[in-house]
Protein backbone atom coordinates (compact mmCIF):
# COMPACT_ATOMS: atom_id res chain seq x y z
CA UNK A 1 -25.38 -7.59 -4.12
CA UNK A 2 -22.39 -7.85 -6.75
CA UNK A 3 -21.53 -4.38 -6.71
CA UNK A 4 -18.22 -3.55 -5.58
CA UNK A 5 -17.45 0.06 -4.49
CA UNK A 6 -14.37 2.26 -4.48
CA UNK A 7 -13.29 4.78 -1.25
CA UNK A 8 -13.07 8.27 -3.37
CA UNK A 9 -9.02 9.92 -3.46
CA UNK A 10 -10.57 12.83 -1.42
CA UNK A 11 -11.96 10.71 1.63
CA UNK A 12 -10.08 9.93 4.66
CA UNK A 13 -11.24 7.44 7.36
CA UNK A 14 -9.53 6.88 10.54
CA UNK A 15 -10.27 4.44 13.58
CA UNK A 16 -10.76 5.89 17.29
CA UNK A 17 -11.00 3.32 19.87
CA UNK A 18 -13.52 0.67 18.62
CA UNK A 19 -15.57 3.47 16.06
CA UNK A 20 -14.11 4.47 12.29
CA UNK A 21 -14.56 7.98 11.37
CA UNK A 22 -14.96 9.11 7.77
CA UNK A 23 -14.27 12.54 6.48
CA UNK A 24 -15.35 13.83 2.88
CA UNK A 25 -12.31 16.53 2.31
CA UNK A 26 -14.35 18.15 -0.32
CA UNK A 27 -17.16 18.59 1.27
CA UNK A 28 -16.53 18.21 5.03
CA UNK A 29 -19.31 15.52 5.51
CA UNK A 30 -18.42 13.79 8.39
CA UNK A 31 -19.26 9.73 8.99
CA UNK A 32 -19.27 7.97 11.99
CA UNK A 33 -19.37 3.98 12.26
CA UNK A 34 -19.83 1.69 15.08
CA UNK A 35 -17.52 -1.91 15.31
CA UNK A 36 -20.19 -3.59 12.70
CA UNK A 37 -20.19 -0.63 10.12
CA UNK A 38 -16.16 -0.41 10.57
CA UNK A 39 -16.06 -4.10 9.38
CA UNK A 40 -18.43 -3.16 6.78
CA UNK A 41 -16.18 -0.40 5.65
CA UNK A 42 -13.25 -2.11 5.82
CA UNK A 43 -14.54 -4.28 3.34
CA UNK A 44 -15.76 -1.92 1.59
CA UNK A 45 -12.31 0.14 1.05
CA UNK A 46 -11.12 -4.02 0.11
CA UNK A 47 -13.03 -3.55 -2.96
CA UNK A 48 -15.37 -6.40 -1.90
CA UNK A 49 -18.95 -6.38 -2.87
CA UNK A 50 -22.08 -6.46 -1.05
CA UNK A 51 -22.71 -10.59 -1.39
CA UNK A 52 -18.59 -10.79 -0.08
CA UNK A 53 -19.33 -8.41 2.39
CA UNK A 54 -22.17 -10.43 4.24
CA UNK A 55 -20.91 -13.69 3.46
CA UNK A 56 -17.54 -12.58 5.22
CA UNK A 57 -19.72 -11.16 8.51
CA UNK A 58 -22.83 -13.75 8.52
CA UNK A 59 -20.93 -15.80 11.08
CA UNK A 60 -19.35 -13.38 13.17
CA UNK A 61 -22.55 -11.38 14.58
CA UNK A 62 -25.78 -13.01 14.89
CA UNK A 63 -28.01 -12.11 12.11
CA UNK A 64 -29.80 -14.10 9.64
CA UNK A 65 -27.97 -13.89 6.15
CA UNK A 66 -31.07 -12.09 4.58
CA UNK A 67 -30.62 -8.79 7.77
CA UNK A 68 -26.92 -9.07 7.24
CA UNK A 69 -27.37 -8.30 3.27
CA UNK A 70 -30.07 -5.12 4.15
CA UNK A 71 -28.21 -3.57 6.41
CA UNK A 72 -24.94 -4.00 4.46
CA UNK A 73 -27.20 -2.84 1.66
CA UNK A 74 -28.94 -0.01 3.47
CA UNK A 75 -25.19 1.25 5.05
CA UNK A 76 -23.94 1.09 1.65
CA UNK A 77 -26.95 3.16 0.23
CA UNK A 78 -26.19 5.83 2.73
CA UNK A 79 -22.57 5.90 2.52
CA UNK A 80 -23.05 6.34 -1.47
CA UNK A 81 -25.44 9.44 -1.27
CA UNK A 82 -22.89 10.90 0.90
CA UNK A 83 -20.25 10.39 -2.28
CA UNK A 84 -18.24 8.40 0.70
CA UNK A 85 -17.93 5.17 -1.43
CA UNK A 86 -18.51 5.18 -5.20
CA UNK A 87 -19.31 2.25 -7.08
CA UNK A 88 -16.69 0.55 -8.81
CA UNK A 89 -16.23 0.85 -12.87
């Protein structure tokens, strides 16, 4: 839960309405996140790590702290097998 992450130069992510869209430029994968996974992504882009991430959230939707950290953990699992978010050095 301590790793931070990095948004690669190559991907773009913009908001429409109330979802965030990510693009892969390179390799025209294509990302689409609801309200919760924007927060999570804005988060991510902040350079925050998983353990800020879900401490930040815990009280705004209600989750238990352990769900918040496995589906922060899960979203950033699947974001970084997509080379959307790479983990920061």
């Amino acid at each position: 839960m301590s790793t931070c992450f990095t948004v690669p130069k190559g991907v773009m992510a913009r908001v429409v309405g109330n979802e965030t869209v990510i693009l892969d430029l390179q390799s025209g994968v294509y990302f689409g996140l609801d309200p919760v996974g924007t927060d999570v992504w804005q988060l991510l882009a902040e350079g925050k790590s998983l353990a800020d991430i879900s401490a930040a959230l815990v009280d705004k939707y209600e989750v238990t702290q352990a769900q918040l950290e496995a589906d922060v953990a899960r979203l950033a699992g699947e974001m970084l097998s997509r080379d959307l978010i790479a983990v920061m050095t």
